[in-house]
Protein backbone atom coordinates (compact mmCIF):
# COMPACT_ATOMS: atom_id res chain seq x y z
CA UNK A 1 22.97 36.48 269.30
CA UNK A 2 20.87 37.35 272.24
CA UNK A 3 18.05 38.40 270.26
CA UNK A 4 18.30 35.53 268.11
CA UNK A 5 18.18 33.48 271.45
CA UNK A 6 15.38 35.15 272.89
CA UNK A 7 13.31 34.96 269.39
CA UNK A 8 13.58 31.30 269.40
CA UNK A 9 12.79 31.27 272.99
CA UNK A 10 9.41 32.16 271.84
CA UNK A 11 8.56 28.79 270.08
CA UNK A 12 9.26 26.94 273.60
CA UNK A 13 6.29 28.67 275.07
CA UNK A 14 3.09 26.63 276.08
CA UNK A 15 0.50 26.39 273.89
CA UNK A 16 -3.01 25.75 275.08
CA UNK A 17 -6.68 25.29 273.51
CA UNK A 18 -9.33 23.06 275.16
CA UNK A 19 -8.18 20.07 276.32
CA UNK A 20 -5.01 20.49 274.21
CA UNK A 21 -2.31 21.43 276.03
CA UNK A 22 1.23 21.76 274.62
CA UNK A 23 4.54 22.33 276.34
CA UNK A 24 5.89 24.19 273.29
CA UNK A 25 4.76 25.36 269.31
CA UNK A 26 6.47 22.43 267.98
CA UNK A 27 4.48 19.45 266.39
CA UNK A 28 5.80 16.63 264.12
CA UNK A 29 4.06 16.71 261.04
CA UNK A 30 2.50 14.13 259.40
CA UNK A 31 4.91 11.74 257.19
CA UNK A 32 3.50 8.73 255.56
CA UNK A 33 6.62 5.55 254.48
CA UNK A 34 4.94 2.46 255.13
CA UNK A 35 6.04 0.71 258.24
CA UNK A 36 3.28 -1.28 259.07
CA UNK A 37 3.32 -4.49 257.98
CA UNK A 38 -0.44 -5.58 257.16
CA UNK A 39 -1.33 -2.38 258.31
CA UNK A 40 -0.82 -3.13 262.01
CA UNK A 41 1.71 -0.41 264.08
CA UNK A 42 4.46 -2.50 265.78
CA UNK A 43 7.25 -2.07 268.37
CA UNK A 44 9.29 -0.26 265.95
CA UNK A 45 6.77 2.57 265.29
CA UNK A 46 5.85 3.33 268.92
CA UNK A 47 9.81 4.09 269.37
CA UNK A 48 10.49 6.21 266.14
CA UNK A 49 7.07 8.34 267.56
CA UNK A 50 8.48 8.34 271.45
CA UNK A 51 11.69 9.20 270.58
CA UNK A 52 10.36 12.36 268.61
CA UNK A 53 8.15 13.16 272.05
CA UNK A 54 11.44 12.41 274.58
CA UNK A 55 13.67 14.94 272.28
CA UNK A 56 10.79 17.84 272.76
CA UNK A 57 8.33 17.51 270.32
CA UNK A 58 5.30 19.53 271.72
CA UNK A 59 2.45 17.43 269.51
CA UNK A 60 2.85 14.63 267.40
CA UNK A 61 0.79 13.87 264.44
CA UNK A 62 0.98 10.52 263.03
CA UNK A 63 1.45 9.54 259.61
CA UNK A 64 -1.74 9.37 257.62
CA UNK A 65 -3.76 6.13 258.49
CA UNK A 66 -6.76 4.71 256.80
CA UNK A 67 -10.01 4.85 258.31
CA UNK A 68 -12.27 1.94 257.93
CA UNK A 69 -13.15 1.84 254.40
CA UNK A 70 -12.33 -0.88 252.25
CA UNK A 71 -10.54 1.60 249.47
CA UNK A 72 -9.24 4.28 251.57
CA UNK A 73 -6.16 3.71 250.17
CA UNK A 74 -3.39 1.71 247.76
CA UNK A 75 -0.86 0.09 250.18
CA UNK A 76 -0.84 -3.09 252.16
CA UNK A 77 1.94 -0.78 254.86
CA UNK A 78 -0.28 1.96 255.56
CA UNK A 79 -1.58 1.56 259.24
CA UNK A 80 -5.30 1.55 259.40
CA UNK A 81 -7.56 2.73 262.02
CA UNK A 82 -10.11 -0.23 262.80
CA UNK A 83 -9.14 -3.67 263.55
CA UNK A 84 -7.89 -5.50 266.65
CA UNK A 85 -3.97 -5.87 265.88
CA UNK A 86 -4.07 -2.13 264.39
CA UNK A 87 -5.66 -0.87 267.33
CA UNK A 88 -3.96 -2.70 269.89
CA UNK A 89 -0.75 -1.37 267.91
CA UNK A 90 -1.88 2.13 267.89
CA UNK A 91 -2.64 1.95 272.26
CA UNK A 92 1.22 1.07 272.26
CA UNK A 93 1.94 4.14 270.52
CA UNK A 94 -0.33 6.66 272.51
CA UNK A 95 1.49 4.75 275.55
CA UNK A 96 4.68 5.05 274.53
CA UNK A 97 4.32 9.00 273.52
CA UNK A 98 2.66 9.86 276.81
CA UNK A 99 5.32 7.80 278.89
CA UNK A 100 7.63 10.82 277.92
CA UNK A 101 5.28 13.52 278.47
CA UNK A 102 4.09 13.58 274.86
CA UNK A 103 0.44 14.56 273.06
CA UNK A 104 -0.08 13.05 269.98
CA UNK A 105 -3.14 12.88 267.45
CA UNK A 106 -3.89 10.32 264.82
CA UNK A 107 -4.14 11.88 261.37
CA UNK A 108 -7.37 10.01 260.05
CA UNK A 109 -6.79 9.51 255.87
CA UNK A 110 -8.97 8.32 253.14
CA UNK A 111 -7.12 8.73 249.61
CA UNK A 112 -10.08 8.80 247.50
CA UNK A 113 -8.80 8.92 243.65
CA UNK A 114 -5.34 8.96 244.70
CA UNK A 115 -5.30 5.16 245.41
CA UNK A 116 -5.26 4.33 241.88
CA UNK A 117 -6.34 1.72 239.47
CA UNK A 118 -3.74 -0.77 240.46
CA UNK A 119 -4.04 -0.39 244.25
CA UNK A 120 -2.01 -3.58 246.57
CA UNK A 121 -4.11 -3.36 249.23
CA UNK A 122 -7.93 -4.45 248.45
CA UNK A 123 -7.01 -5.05 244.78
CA UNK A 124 -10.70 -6.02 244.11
CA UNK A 125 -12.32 -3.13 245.61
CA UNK A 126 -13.27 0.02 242.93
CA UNK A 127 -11.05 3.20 243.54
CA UNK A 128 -14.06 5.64 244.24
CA UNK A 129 -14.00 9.23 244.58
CA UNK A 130 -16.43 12.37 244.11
CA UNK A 131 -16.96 12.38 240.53
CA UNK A 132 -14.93 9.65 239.03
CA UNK A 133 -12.21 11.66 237.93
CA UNK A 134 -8.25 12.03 238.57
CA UNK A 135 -6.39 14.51 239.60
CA UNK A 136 -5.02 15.50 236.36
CA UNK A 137 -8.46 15.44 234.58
CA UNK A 138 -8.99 11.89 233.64
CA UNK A 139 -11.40 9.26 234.07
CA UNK A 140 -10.29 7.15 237.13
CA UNK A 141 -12.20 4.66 239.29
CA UNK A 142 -16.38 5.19 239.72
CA UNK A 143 -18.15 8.30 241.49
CA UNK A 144 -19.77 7.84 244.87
CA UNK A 145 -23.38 7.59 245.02
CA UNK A 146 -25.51 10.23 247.14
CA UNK A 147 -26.60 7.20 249.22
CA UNK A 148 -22.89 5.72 249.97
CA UNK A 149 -22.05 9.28 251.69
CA UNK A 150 -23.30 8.26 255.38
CA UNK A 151 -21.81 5.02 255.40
CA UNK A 152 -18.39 6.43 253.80
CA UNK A 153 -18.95 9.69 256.67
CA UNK A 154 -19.98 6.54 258.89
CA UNK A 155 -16.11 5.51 258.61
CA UNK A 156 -14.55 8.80 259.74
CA UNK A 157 -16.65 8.48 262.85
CA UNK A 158 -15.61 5.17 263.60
CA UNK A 159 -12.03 6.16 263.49
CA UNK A 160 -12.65 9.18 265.21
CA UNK A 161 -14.32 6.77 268.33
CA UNK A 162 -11.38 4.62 267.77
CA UNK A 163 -9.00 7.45 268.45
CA UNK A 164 -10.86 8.70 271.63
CA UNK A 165 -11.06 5.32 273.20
CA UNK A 166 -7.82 4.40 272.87
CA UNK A 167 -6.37 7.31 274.71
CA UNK A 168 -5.23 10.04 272.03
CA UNK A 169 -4.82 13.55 272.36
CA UNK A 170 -7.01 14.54 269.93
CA UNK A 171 -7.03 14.15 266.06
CA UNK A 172 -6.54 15.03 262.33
CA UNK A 173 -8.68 15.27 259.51
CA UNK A 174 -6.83 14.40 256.45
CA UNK A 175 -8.41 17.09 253.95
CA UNK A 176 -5.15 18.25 252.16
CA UNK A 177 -2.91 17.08 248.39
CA UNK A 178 -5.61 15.98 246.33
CA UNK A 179 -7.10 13.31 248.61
CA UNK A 180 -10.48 12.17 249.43
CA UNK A 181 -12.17 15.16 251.17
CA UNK A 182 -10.22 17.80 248.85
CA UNK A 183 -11.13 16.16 245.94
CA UNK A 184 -14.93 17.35 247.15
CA UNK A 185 -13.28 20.87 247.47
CA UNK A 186 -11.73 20.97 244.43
CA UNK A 187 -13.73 21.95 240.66
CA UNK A 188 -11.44 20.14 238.93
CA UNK A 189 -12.80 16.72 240.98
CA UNK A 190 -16.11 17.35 241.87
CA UNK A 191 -18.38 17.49 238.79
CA UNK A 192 -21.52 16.24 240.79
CA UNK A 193 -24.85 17.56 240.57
CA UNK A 194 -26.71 16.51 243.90
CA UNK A 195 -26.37 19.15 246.01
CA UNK A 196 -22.30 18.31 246.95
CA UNK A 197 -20.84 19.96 243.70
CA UNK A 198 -21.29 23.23 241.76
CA UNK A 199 -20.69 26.16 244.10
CA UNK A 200 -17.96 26.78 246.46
CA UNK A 201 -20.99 26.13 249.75
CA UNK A 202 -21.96 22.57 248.14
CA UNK A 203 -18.53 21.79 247.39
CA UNK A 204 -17.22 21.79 250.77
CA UNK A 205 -20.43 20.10 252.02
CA UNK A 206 -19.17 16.92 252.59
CA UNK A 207 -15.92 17.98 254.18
CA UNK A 208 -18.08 19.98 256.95
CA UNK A 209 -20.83 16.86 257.23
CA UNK A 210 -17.50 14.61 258.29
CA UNK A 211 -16.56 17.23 260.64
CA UNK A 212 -20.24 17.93 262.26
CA UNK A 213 -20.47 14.28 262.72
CA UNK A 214 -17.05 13.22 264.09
CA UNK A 215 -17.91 16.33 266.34
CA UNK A 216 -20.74 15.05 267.59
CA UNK A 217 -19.27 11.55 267.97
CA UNK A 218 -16.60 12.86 270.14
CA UNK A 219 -18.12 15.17 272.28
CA UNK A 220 -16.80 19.04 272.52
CA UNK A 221 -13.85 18.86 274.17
CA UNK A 222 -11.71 16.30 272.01
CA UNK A 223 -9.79 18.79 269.84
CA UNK A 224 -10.40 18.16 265.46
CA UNK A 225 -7.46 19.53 263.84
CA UNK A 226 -8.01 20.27 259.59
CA UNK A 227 -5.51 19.72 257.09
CA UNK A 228 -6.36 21.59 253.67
CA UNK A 229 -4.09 22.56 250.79
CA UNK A 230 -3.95 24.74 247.86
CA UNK A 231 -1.27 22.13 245.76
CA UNK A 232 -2.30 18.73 245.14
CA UNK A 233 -0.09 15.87 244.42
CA UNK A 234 1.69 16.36 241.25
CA UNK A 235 -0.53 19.91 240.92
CA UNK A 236 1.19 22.21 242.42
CA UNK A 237 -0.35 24.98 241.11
CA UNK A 238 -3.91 24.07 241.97
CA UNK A 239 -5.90 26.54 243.56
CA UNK A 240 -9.20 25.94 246.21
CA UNK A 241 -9.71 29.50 246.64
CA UNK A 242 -8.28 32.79 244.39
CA UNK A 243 -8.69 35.40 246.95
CA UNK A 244 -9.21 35.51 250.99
CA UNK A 245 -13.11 35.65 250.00
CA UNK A 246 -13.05 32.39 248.62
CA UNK A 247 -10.54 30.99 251.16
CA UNK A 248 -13.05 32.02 253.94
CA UNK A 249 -16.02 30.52 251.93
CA UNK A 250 -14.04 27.11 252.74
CA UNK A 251 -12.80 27.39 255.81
CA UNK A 252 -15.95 28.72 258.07
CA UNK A 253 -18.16 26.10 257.18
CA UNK A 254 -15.83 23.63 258.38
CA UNK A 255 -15.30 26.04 261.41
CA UNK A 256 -19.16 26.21 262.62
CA UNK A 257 -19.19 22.27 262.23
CA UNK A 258 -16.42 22.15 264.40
CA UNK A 259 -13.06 22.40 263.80
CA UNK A 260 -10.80 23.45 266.37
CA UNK A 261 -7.28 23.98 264.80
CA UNK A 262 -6.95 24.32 261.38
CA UNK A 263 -3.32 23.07 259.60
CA UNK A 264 -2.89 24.68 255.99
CA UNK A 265 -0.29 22.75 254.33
CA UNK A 266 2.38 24.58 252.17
CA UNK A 267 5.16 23.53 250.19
CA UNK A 268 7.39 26.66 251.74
CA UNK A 269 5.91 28.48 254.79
CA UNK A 270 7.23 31.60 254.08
CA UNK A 271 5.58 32.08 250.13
CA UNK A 272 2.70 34.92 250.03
CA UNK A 273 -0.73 32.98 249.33
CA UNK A 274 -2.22 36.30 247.59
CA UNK A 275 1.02 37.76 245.87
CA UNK A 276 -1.33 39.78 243.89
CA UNK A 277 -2.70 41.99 247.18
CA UNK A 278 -0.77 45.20 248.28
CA UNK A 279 1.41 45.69 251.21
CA UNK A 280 0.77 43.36 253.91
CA UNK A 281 -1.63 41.68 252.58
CA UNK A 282 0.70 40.78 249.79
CA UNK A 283 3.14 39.26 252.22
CA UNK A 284 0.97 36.99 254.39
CA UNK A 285 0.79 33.22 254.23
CA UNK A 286 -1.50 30.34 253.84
CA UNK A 287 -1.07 30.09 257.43
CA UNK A 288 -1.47 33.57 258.43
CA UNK A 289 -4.53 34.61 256.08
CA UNK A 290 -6.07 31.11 257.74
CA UNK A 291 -5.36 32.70 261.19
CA UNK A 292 -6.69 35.65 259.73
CA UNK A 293 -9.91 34.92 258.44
CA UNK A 294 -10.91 32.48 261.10
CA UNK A 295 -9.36 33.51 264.65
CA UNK A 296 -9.05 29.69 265.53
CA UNK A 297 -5.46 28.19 266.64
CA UNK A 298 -3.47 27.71 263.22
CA UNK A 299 -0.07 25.49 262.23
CA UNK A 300 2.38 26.45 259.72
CA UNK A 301 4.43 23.97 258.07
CA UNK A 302 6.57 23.60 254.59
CA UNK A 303 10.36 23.39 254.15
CA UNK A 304 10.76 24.67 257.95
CA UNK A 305 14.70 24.75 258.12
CA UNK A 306 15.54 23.22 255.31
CA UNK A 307 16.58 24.95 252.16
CA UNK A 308 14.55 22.81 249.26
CA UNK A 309 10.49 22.38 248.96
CA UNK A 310 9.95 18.56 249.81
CA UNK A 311 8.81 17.48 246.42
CA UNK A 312 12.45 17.01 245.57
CA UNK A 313 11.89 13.85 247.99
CA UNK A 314 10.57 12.63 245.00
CA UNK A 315 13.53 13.13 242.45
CA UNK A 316 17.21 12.79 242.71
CA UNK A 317 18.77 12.26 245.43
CA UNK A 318 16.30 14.59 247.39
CA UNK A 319 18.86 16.32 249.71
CA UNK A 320 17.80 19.63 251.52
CA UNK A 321 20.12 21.61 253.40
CA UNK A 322 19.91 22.74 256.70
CA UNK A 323 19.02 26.73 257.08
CA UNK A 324 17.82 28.99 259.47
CA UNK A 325 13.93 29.93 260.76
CA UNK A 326 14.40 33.57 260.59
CA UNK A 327 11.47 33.81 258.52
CA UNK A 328 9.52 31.39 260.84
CA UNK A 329 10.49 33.65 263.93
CA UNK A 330 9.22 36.66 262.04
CA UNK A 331 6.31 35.01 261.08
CA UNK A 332 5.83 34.22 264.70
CA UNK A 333 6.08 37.34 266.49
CA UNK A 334 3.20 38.45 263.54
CA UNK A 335 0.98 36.40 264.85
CA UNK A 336 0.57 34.15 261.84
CA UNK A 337 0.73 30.82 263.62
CA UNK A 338 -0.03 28.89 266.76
CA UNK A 339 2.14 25.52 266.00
CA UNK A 340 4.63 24.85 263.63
CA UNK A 341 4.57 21.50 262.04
CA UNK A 342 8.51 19.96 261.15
CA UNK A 343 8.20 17.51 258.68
CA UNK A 344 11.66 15.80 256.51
CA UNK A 345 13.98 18.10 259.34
CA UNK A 346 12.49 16.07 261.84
CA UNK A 347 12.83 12.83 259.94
CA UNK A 348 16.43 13.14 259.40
CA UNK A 349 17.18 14.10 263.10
CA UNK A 350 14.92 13.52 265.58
CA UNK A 351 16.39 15.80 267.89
CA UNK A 352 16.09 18.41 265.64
CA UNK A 353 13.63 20.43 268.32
CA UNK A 354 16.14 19.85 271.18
CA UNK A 355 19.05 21.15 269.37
CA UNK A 356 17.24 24.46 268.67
CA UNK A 357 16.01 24.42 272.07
CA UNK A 358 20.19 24.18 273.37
CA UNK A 359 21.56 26.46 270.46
CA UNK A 360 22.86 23.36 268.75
CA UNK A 361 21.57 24.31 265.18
CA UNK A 362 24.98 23.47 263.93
CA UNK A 363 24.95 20.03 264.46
CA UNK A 364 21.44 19.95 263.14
CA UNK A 365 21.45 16.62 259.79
CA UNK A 366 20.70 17.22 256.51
CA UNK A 367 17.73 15.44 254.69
CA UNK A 368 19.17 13.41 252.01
CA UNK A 369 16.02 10.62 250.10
CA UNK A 370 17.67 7.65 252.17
CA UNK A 371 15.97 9.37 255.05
CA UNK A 372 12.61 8.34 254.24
CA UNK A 373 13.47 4.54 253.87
CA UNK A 374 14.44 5.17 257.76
CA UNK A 375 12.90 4.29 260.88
CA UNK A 376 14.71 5.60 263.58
C-alpha cells in the first residue's frame, strides 16, 4: 500500500517547460459535445472547465474549437476561435481556470474531410480537404488548391494570436483522428502532386508550415503542444508510420518548426506501437517511442483508468469501468511520459484527480454514454 502510495505520489510532482508550468502530470484531455450555442462559450462552460482546475487538474485542454475558416467543421455547437461573442466567451474561461490556480490551452481544430457533405454549420460552404477524398477512400468534398494553403495556414495563425491575447496558457494543434492536418499526413488522403503529397517529407509539409508560422506568430516562449494519431475515426487500424524510422520522419519536422510538447493520441495507453520489435522495444508505446525519438516533453492518454477503449462511447450503452493505473505508474517511472491526459474518467467525475490524489479511488464514477450529454 505504501508503495502504491508513493508511486502515485509521483504524478503530483511539478511539471515545468518554458513558460509552462504545471503543479502536477495531470491534464484534461480534449473532449468535444457541443455546448456552445452558435458557437459562442457561455457561463456554463467556464464552470464545467474551472471546476476540473479547482479539483487538481494540472493543465486543461479544451475541447476542439474551430479556427477561423468558414468549413472547419460540421456543427453549429462547436465553439470557434474568432469572433467577438466567442472570444469574449473564451476570456471568461481562461478567467475562470486561472481564478483557481489553473493553466489551460485552447485546442485549435479544423476537421477538413471529416465535416461531411451535409455539414449544419456553413451548409453552403464546400467540405475541402487535401485531395478530395474521405477517410474510407471515397470521393468527398473538393481538394485545396496550392494557392488556398496561406490563407487556410493564415487561419491557424489567427487563432493562435487569438489564444495569446486573450490570456491562455499556451495551445494545441489539432493534428490527430483523421482531421484536417492528418489527412496531409496520411497516403490514404493526400494524393496531391505539388510538392505537399508523395513522400513521407512532403506529406507532413503542411502540418510543419502551420507550426513554423503559428511559431513565429507567437513568439518563442508561448508553448505549441501537437496532437497526432495512428487511428483515424472509424480507422482504427490506420497507420502514419510502420516503424520508429518512419514515426521520426513525422515527428522532427514538426519539431524543428517548433513544437514544444508533442500529445500522441491512443485508444489504450498501455498497447505496444511496434509489437513486431524485440524486447523493450516491443513493449514501448506511442507515447514512449514519441519521447523516445524526439527528447521533447510528451503526454500519454487512452482509456487511463477505465477498463474499455472509448470508441464504445459510440455504441451501446458505452459504460467503462473504473480500474487501476498500474500500468500508467509503470509507464511513468520508465520515463515514457511527461503529462497524462484523462479524458471520459474525467468527464464522469470531475474530481477524479483529487480522489487519486487522497486515496479515494474507490469512490472514483463509472463512465456510462449519458456522461457525454453532461455538463457538469
Amino acid at each position: 500500500m505504501e508503495e502504491s502510495r508513493l508511486q502515485t505520489d509521483s504524478l503530483f510532482t511539478p511539471f515545468s517547460h518554458g513558460s509552462l508550468k504545471l503543479a502536477n502530470r495531470f491534464a484534461m484531455a480534449p473532449m468535444t459535445r457541443g455546448f456552445s450555442p452558435s458557437g459562442v462559450p457561455g457561463d456554463d462552460v467556464a464552470a464545467y472547465y474551472r471546476r476540473r482546475a479547482a479539483a487538481g487538474v494540472g493543465l486543461v485542454i479544451t475541447e476542439g474549437t474551430y479556427i477561423p475558416d468558414p468549413a472547419a467543421g460540421p456543427m453549429r455547437s462547436v465553439p470557434r476561435f474568432y469572433g467577438t461573442e466567442s472570444l469574449d466567451g473564451w476570456r471568461r474561461v481562461v478567467d475562470a481556470v486561472h481564478a483557481e490556480g489553473g493553466v489551460i490551452i485552447p485546442q485549435l481544430w479544423h476537421t477538413g474531410v471529416e465535416r461531411g457533405d451535409h455539414p449544419k454549420f456553413n451548409p453552403e460552404v464546400t467540405t475541402v480537404s487535401p485531395s478530395g477524398i474521405a477517410l474510407d477512400g471515397s470521393p468527398m468534398g473538393r481538394a485545396l488548391a496550392t494557392a488556398e494553403l496561406d490563407t487556410l495556414l493564415e487561419a491557424w495563425v489567427a487563432a493562435a494570436v487569438n489564444a495569446k491575447d486573450l490570456g491562455f496558457d499556451g495551445l494545441e494543434l489539432h493534428g490527430a483522428h483523421g482531421y484536417l492536418l492528418d489527412q496531409f499526413l496520411w497516403e490514404r488522403t493526400n494524393t496531391r502532386d505539388d510538392g505537399y503529397g508523395g513522400s513521407l517529407e512532403a506529406r507532413v509539409r503542411f502540418p510543419a508550415e502551420v507550426v513554423a508560422a503559428v511559431r513565429a506568430a507567437v513568439g518563442p516562449d508561448f508553448p505549441i503542444v501537437y496532437r497526432f494519431s495512428q487511428w483515424k475515426s472509424n480507422q482504427y487500424d490506420a497507420r502514419l508510420a510502420h516503424s520508429p524510422a518512419e514515426l521520426e520522419r513525422i515527428l522532427t519536422p514538426l519539431v524543428d518548426a517548433g513544437v514544444d510538447i508533442l500529445h500522441p493520441s491512443t485508444r489504450r495507453h498501455w498497447v505496444p506501437e511496434f509489437a513486431d520489435l524485440t524486447g523493450r522495444d516491443g513493449e514501448l508505446g506511442l507515447a514512449g517511442w514519441t519521447k523516445r525519438l524526439t527528447g521533447v516533453p510528451t503526454i500519454t492518454v487512452g482509456s487511463v483508468g477505465l477498463d474499455d477503449v472509448f470508441t464504445t462511447v459510440f455504441t451501446g450503452d458505452g459504460k467503462a469501468r473504473t480500474t487501476g493505473i498500474d500500468r500508467l505508474l509503470r509507464q511513468f517511472e520508465n520515463d515514457e511520459f511527461d503529462i497524462v491526459a484523462i479524458g471520459r474518467a474525467l468527464l464522469s467525475d470531475p474530481l477524479w484527480v483529487q480522489k487519486l490524489r487522497d486515496g479515494r479511488t474507490d469512490e472514483h464514477v463509472a463512465f456510462s454514454n449519458e456522461d457525454r450529454a453532461k455538463l457538469y
